[in-house]
Protein backbone atom coordinates (compact mmCIF):
# COMPACT_ATOMS: atom_id res chain seq x y z
CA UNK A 1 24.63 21.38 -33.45
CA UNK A 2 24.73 17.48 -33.32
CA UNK A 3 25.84 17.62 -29.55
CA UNK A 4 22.46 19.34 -28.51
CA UNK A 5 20.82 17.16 -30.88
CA UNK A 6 22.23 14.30 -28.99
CA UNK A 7 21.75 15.61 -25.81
CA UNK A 8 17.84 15.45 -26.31
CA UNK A 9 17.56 12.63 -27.57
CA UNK A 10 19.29 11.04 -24.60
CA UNK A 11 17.59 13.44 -22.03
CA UNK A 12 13.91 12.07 -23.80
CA UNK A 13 15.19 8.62 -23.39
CA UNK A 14 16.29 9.09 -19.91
CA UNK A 15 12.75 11.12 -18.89
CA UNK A 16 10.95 7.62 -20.76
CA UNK A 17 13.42 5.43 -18.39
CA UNK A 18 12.40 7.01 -15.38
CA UNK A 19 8.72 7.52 -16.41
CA UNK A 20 8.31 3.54 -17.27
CA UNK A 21 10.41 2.32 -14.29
CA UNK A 22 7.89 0.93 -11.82
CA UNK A 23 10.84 1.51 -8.81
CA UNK A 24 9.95 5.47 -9.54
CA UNK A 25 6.66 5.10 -8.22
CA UNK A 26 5.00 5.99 -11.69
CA UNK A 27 3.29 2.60 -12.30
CA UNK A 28 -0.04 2.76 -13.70
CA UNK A 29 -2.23 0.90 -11.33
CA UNK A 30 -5.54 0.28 -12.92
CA UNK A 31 -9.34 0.52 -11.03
CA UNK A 32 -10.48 -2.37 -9.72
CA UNK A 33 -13.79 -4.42 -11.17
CA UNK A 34 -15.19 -4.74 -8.06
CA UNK A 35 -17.21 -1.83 -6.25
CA UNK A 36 -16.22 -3.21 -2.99
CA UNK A 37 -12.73 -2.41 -0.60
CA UNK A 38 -11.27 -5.82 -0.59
CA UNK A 39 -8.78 -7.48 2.07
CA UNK A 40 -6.04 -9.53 1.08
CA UNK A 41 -3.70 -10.99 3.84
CA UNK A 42 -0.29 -11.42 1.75
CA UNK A 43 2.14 -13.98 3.67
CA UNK A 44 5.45 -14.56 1.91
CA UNK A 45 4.02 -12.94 -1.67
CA UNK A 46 1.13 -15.51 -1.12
CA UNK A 47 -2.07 -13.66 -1.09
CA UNK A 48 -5.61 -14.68 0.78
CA UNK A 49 -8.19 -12.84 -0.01
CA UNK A 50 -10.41 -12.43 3.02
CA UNK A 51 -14.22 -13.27 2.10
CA UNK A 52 -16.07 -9.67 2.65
CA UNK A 53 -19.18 -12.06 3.99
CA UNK A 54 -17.58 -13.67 6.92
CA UNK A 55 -18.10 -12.40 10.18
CA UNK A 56 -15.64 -9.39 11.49
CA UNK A 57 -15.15 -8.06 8.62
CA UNK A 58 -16.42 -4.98 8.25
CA UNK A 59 -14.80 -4.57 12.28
CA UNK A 60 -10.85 -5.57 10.55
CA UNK A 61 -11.66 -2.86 7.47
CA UNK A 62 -12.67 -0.20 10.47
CA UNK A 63 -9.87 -0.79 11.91
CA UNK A 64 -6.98 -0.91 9.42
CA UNK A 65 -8.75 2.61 8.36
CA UNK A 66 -8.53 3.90 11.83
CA UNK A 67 -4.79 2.82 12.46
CA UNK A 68 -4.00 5.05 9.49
CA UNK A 69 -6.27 7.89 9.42
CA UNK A 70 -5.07 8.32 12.74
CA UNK A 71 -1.61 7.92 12.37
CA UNK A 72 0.81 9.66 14.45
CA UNK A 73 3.59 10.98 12.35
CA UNK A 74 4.64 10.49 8.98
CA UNK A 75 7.99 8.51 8.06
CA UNK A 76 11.01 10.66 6.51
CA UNK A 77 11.09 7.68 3.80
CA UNK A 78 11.74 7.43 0.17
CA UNK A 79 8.84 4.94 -1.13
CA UNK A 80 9.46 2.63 -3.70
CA UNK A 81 7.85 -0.07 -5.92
CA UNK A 82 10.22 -2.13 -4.61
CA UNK A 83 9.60 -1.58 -1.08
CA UNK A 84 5.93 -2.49 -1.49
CA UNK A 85 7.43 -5.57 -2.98
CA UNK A 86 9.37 -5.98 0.23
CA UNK A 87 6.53 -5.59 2.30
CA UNK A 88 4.74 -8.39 0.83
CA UNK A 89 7.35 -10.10 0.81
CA UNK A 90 6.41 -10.45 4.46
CA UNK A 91 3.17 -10.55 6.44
CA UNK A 92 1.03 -8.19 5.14
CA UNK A 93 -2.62 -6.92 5.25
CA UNK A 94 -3.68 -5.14 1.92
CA UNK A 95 -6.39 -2.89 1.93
CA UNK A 96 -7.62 -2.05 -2.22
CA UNK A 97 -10.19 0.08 -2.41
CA UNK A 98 -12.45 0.54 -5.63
CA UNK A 99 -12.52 4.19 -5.71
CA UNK A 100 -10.32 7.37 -4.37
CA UNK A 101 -10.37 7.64 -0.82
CA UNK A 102 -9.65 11.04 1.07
CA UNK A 103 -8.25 11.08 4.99
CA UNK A 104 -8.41 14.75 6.02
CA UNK A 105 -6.94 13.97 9.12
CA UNK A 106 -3.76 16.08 9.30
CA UNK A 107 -3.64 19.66 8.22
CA UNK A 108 -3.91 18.67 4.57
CA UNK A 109 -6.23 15.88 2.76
CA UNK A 110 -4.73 12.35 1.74
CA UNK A 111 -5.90 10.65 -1.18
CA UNK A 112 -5.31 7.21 -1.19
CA UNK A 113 -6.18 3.77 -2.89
CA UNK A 114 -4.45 1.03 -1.09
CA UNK A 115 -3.02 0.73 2.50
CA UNK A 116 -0.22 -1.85 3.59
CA UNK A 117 -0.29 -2.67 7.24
CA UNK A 118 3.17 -5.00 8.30
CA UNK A 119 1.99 -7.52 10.66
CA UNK A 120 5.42 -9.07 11.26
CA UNK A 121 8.58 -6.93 9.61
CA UNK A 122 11.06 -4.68 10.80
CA UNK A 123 8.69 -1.90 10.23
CA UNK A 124 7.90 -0.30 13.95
CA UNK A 125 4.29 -1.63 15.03
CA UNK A 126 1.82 0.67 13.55
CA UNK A 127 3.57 1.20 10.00
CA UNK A 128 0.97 1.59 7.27
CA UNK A 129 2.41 1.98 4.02
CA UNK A 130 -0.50 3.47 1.00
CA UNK A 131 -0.36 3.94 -2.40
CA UNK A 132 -1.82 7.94 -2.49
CA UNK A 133 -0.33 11.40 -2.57
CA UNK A 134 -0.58 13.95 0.13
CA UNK A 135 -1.95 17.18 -1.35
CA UNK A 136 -1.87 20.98 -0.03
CA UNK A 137 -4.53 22.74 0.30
CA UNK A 138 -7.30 20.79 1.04
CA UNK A 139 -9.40 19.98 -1.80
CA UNK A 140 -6.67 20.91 -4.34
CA UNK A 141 -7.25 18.23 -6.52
CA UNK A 142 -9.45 16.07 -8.50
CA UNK A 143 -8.99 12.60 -7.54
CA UNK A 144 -7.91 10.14 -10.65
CA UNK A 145 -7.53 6.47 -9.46
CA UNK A 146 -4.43 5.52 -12.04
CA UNK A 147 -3.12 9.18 -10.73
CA UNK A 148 -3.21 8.94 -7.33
CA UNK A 149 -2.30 4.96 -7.17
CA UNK A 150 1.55 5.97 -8.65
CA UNK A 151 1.98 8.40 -5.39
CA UNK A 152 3.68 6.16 -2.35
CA UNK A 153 3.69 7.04 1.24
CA UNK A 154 3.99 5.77 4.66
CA UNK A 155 2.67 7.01 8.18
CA UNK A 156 3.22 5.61 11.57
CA UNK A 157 0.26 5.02 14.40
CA UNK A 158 1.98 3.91 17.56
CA UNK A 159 -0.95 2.16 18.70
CA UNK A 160 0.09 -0.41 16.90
CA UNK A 161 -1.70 -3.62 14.83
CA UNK A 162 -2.32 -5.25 18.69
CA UNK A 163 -6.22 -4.88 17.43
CA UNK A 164 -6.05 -6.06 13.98
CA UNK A 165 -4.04 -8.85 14.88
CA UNK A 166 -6.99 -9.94 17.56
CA UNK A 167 -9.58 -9.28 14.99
CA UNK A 168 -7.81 -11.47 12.47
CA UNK A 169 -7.32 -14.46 15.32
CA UNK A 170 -11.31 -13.74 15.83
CA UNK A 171 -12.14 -14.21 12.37
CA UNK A 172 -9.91 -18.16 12.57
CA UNK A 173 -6.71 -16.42 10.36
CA UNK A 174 -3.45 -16.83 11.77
CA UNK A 175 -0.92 -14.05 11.23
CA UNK A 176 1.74 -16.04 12.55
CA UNK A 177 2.49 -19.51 10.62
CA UNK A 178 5.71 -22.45 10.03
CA UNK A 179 7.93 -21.62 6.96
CA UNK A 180 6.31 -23.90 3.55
CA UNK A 181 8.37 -26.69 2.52
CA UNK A 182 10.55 -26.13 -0.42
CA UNK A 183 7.93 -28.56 -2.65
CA UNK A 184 5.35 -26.29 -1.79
CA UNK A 185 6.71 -23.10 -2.54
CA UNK A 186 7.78 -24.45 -5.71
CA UNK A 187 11.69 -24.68 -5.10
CA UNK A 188 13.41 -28.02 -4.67
């Protein structure tokens, strides 16, 4: 009788453990304030946050949606907090959006709340990592922000970021750029 009693209590622990581990995917991402999709360009974990009133715009958010509605294929990929964490741990360009978005694309819907397009990984050209679920059928679901933000995926378009990358230049941000000093970065 103790032994079961045991063995629930540690199987509850372990089912909290995995719940509140943000490397299982199951962090609670919250809404953002802002009613707007906004752009962040992340270079070494160093975020910019590209100004929604300067010119192109509106042309880079059009296309960072096309390369991954239209994506290709889908990676055979385990996501993981940390791999997001990897990503920006490199160049970067984040797309948040303030509300549930749905990409009916393929032959079922994708909900999604943030894309992740590499600019200058490993990651084959054309990568876009998103923070969403893929859902069968169509429709299946009603779409709850913190929900659908703890879902990770990845797809591949083998266009290629060619197009973002020339939008960015357009718009006077480099993608390419000289390693910081060590003062600057805040090591010795």
């Amino acid at each position: 009788m103790k032994k079961n009693c045991i063995r629930r209590v540690l199987y509850l622990i372990f089912i909290l453990i995995i719940l509140t581990n943000p490397g299982c995917g199951l962090r609670r991402i919250e809404k953002p304030e802002s009613d707007k999709v906004r752009i962040i360009l992340y270079r070494k974990w160093w975020p910019k946050v590209i100004d929604s009133h300067i010119p192109f715009f509106s042309e880079l958010f059009k296309e960072s949606e096309i390369l991954f509605k239209s994506a290709d294929t889908t990676y055979k990929l385990v996501m993981t907090e940390e791999r997001i964490t990897e990503v920006k741990g490199q160049t970067v360009l984040a797309l948040i959006y303030p509300e549930v978005d749905i990409s009916p694309r393929w032959s079922f819907d994708t909900y999604f709340t943030h894309l992740y397009i590499p600019l200058d990984t490993k990651w084959y050209d054309g990568t876009v990592f998103f923070r969403g679920r893929y859902d069968h059928p169509r429709g299946s679901i009603v779409p709850d922000y913190s929900l659908i933000s703890r879902g990770l995926g990845v797809v591949i378009n083998t266009r290629g970021t060619g197009r973002i990358k020339e939008i960015l230049r357009k718009m006077g941000i480099e993608t390419e750029y000289p390693e910081p000093e060590p003062s600057e970065r805040g090591g010795k």
